[in-house]
PDB file of N, CA and C in Angstrom:
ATOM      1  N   UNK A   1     128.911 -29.751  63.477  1.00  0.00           N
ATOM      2  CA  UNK A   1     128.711 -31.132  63.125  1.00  0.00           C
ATOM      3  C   UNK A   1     128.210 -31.860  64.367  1.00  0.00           C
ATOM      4  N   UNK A   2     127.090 -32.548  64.414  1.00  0.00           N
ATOM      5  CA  UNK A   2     126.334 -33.215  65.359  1.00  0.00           C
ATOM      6  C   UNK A   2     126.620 -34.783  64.832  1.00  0.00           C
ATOM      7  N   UNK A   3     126.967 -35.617  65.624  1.00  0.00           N
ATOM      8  CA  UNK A   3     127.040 -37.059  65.439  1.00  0.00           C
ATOM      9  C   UNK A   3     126.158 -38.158  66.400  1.00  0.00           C
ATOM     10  N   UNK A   4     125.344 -38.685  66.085  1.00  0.00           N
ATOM     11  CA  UNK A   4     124.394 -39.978  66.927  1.00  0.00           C
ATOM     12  C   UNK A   4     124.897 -41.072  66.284  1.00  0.00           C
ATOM     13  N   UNK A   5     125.981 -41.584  67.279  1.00  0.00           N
ATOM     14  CA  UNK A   5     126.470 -43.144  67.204  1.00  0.00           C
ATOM     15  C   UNK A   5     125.650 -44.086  67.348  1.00  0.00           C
ATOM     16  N   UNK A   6     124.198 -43.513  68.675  1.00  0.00           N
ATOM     17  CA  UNK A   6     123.564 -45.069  68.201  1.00  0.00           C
ATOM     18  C   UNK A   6     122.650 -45.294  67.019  1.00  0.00           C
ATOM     19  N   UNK A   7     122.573 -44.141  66.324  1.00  0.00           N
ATOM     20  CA  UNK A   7     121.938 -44.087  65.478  1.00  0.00           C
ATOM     21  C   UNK A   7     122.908 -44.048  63.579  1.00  0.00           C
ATOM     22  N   UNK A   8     124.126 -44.297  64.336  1.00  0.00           N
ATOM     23  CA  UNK A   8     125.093 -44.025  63.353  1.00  0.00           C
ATOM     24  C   UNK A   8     124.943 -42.631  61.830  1.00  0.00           C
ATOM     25  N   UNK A   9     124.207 -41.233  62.380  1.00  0.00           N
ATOM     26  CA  UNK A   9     124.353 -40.602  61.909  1.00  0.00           C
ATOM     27  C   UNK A   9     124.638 -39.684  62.113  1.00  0.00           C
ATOM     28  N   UNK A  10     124.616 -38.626  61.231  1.00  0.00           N
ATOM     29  CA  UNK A  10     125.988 -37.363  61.417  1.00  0.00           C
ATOM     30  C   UNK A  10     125.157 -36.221  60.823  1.00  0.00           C
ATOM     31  N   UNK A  11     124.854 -35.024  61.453  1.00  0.00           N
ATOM     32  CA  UNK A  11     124.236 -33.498  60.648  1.00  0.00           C
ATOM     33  C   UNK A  11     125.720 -32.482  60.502  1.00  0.00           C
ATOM     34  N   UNK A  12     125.537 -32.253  59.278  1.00  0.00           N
ATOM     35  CA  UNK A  12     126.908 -31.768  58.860  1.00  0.00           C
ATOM     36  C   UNK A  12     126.208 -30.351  58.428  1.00  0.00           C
ATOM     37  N   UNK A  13     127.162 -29.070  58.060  1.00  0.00           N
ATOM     38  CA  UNK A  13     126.304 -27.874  57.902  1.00  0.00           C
ATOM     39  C   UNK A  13     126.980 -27.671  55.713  1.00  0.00           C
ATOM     40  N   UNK A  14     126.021 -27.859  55.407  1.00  0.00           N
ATOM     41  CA  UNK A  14     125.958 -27.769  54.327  1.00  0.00           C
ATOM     42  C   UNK A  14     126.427 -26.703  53.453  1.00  0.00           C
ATOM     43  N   UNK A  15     126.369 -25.531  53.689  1.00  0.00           N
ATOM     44  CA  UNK A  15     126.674 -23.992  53.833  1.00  0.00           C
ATOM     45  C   UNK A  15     127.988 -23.918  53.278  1.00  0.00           C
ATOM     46  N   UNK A  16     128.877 -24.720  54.234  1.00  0.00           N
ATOM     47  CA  UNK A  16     130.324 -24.483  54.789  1.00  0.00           C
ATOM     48  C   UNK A  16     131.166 -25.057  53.331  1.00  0.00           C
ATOM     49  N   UNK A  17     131.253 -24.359  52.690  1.00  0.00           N
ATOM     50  CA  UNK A  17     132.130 -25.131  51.455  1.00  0.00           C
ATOM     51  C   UNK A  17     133.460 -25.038  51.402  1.00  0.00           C
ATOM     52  N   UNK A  18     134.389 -24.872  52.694  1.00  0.00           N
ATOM     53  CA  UNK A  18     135.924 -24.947  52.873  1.00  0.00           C
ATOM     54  C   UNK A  18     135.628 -25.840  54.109  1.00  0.00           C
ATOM     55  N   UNK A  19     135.194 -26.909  53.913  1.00  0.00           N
ATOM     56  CA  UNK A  19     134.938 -28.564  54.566  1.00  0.00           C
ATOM     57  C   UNK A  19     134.714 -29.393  53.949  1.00  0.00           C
ATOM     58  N   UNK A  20     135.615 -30.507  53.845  1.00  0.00           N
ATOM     59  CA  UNK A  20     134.907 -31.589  52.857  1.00  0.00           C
ATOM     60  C   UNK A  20     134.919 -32.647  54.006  1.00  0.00           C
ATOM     61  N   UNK A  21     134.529 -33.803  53.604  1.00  0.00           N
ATOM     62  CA  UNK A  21     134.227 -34.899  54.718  1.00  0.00           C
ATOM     63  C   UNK A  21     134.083 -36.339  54.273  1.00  0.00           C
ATOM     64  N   UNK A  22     135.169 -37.240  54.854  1.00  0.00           N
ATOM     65  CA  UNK A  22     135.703 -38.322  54.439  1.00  0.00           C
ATOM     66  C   UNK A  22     134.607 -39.212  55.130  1.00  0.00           C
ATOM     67  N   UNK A  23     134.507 -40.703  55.119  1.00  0.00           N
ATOM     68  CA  UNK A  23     133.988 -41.536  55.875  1.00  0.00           C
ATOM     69  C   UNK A  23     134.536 -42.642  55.673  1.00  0.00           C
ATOM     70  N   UNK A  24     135.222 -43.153  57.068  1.00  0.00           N
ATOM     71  CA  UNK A  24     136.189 -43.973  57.128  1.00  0.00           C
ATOM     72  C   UNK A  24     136.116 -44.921  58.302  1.00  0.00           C
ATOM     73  N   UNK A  25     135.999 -46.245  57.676  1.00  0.00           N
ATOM     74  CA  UNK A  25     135.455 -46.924  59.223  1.00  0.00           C
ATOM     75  C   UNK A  25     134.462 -46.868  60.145  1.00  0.00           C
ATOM     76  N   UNK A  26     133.399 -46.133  59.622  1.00  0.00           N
ATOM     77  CA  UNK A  26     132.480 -45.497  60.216  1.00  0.00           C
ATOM     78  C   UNK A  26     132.835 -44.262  61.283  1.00  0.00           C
ATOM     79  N   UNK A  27     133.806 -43.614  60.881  1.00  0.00           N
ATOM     80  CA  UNK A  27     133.912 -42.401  61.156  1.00  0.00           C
ATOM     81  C   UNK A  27     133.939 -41.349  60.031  1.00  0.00           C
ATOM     82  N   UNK A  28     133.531 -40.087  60.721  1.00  0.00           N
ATOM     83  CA  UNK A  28     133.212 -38.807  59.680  1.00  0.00           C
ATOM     84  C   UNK A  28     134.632 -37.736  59.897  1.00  0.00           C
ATOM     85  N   UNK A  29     135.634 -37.470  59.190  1.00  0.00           N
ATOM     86  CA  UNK A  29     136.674 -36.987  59.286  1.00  0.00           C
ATOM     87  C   UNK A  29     136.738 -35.677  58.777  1.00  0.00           C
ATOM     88  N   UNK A  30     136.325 -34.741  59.049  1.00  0.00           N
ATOM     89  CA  UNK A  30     136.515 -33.568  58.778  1.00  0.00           C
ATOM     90  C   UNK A  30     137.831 -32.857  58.168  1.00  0.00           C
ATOM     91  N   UNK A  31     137.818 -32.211  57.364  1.00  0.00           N
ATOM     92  CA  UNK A  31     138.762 -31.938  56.292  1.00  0.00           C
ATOM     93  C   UNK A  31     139.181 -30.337  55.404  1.00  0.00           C
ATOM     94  N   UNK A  32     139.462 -29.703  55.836  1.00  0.00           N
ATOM     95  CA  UNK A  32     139.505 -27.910  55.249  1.00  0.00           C
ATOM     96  C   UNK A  32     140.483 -28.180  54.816  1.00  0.00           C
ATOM     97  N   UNK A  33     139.703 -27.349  53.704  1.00  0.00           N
ATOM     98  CA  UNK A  33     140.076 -27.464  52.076  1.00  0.00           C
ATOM     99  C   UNK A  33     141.328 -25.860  51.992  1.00  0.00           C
ATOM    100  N   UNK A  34     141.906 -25.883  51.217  1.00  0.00           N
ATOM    101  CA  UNK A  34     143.054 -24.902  50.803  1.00  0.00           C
ATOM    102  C   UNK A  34     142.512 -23.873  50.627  1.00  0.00           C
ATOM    103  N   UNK A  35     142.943 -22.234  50.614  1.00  0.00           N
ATOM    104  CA  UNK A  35     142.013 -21.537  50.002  1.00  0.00           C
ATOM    105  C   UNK A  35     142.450 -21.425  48.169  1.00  0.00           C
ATOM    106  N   UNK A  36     143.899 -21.865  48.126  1.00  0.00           N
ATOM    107  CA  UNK A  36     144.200 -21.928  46.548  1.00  0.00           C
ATOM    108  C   UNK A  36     144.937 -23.993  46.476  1.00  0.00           C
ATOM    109  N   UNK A  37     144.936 -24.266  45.270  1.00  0.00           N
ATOM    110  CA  UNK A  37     145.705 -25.349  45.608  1.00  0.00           C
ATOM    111  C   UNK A  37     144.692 -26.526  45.313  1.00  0.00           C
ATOM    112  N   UNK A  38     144.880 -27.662  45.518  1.00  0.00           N
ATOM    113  CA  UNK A  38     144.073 -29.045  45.301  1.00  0.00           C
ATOM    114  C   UNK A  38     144.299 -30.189  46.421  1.00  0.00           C
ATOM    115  N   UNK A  39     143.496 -30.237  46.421  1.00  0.00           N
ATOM    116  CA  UNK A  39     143.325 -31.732  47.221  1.00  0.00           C
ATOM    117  C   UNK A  39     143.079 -32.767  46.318  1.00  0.00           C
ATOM    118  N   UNK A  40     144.049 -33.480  46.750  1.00  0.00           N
ATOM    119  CA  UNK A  40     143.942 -35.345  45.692  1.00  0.00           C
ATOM    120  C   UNK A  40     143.778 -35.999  46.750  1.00  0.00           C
ATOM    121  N   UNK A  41     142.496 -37.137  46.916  1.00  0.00           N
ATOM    122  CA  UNK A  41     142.444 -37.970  47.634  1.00  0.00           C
ATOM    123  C   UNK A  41     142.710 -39.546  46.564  1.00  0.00           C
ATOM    124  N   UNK A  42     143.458 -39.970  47.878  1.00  0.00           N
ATOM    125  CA  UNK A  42     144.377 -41.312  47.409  1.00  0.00           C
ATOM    126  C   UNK A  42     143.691 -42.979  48.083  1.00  0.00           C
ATOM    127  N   UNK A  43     143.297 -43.578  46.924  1.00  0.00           N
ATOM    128  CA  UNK A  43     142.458 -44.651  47.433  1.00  0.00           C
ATOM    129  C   UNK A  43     143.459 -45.755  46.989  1.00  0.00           C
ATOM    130  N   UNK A  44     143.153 -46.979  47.959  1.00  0.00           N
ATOM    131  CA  UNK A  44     144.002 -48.306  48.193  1.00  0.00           C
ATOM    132  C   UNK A  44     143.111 -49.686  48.857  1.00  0.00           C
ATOM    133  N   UNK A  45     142.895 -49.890  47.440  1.00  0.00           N
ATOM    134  CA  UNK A  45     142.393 -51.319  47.714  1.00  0.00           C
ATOM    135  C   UNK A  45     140.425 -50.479  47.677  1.00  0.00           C
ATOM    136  N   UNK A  46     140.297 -50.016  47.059  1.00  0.00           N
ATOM    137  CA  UNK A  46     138.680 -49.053  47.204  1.00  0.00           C
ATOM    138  C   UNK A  46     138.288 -47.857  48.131  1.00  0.00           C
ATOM    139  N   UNK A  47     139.642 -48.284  48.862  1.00  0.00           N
ATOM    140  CA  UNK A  47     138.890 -47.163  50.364  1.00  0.00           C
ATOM    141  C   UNK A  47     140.240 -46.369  50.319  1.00  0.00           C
ATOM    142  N   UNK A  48     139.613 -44.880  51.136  1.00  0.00           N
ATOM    143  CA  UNK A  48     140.562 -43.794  50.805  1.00  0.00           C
ATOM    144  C   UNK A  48     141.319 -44.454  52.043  1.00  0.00           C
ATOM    145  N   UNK A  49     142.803 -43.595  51.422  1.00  0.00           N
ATOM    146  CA  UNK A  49     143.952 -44.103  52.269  1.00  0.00           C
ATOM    147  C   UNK A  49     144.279 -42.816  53.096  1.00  0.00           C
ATOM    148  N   UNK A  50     144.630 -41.738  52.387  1.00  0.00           N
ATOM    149  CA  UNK A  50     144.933 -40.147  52.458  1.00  0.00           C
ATOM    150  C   UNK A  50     144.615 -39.157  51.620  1.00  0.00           C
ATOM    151  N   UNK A  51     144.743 -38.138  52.300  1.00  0.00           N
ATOM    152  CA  UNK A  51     144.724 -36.862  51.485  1.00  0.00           C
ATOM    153  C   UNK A  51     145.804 -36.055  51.503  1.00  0.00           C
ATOM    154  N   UNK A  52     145.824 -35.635  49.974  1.00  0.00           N
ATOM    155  CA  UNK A  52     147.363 -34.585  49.926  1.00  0.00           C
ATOM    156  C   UNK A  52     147.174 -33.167  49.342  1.00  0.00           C
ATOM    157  N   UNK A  53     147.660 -32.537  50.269  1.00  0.00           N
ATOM    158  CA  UNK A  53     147.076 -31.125  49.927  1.00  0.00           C
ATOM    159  C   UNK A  53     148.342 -30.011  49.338  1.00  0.00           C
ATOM    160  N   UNK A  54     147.912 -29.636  48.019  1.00  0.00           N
ATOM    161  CA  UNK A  54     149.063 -29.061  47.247  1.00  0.00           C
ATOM    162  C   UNK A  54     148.602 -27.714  47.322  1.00  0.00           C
ATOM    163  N   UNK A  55     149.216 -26.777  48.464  1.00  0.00           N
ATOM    164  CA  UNK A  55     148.579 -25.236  48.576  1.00  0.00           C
ATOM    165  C   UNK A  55     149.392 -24.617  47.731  1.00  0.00           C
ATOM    166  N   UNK A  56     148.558 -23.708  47.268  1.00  0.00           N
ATOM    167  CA  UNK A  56     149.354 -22.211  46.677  1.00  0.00           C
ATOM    168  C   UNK A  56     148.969 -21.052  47.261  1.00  0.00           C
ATOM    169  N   UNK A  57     149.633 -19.965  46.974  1.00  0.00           N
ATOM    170  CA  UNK A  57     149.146 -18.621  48.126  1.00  0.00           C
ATOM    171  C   UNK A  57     149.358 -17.466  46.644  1.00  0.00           C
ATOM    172  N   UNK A  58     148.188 -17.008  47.167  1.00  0.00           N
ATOM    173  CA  UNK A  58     148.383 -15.688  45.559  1.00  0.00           C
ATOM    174  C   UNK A  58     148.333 -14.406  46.463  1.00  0.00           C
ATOM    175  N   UNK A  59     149.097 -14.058  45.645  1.00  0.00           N
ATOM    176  CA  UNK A  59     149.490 -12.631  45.770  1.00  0.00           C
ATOM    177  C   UNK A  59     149.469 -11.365  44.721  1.00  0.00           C
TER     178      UNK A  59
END
């Protein structure tokens, strides 16, 4: 992930699908994802507040 603040943008690698990516305040928050399980993201007042990550592990 490459970031240009004065340019306020961000090259993220597209590829990578156990990354998701928040934007918050004008920051880019990087985020790996479960390999089993869900992520619920929790919004307050329009803008995300948190994320809650409910893993499971298989066997």
């Amino acid at each position: 992930m490459k970031i240009d603040y004065e340019k306020m943008t961000a090259e993220i690698d597209l590829m990578n699908d156990k990354t998701m990516y928040v934007v918050k305040d004008g920051k880019l928050i990087p985020h790996t994802l479960p390999d089993y399980g869900s992520t619920v993201i929790v919004m307050v007042g329009g803008r995300v507040d948190r994320l809650e990550d409910n893993t499971k592990r298989k066997i």
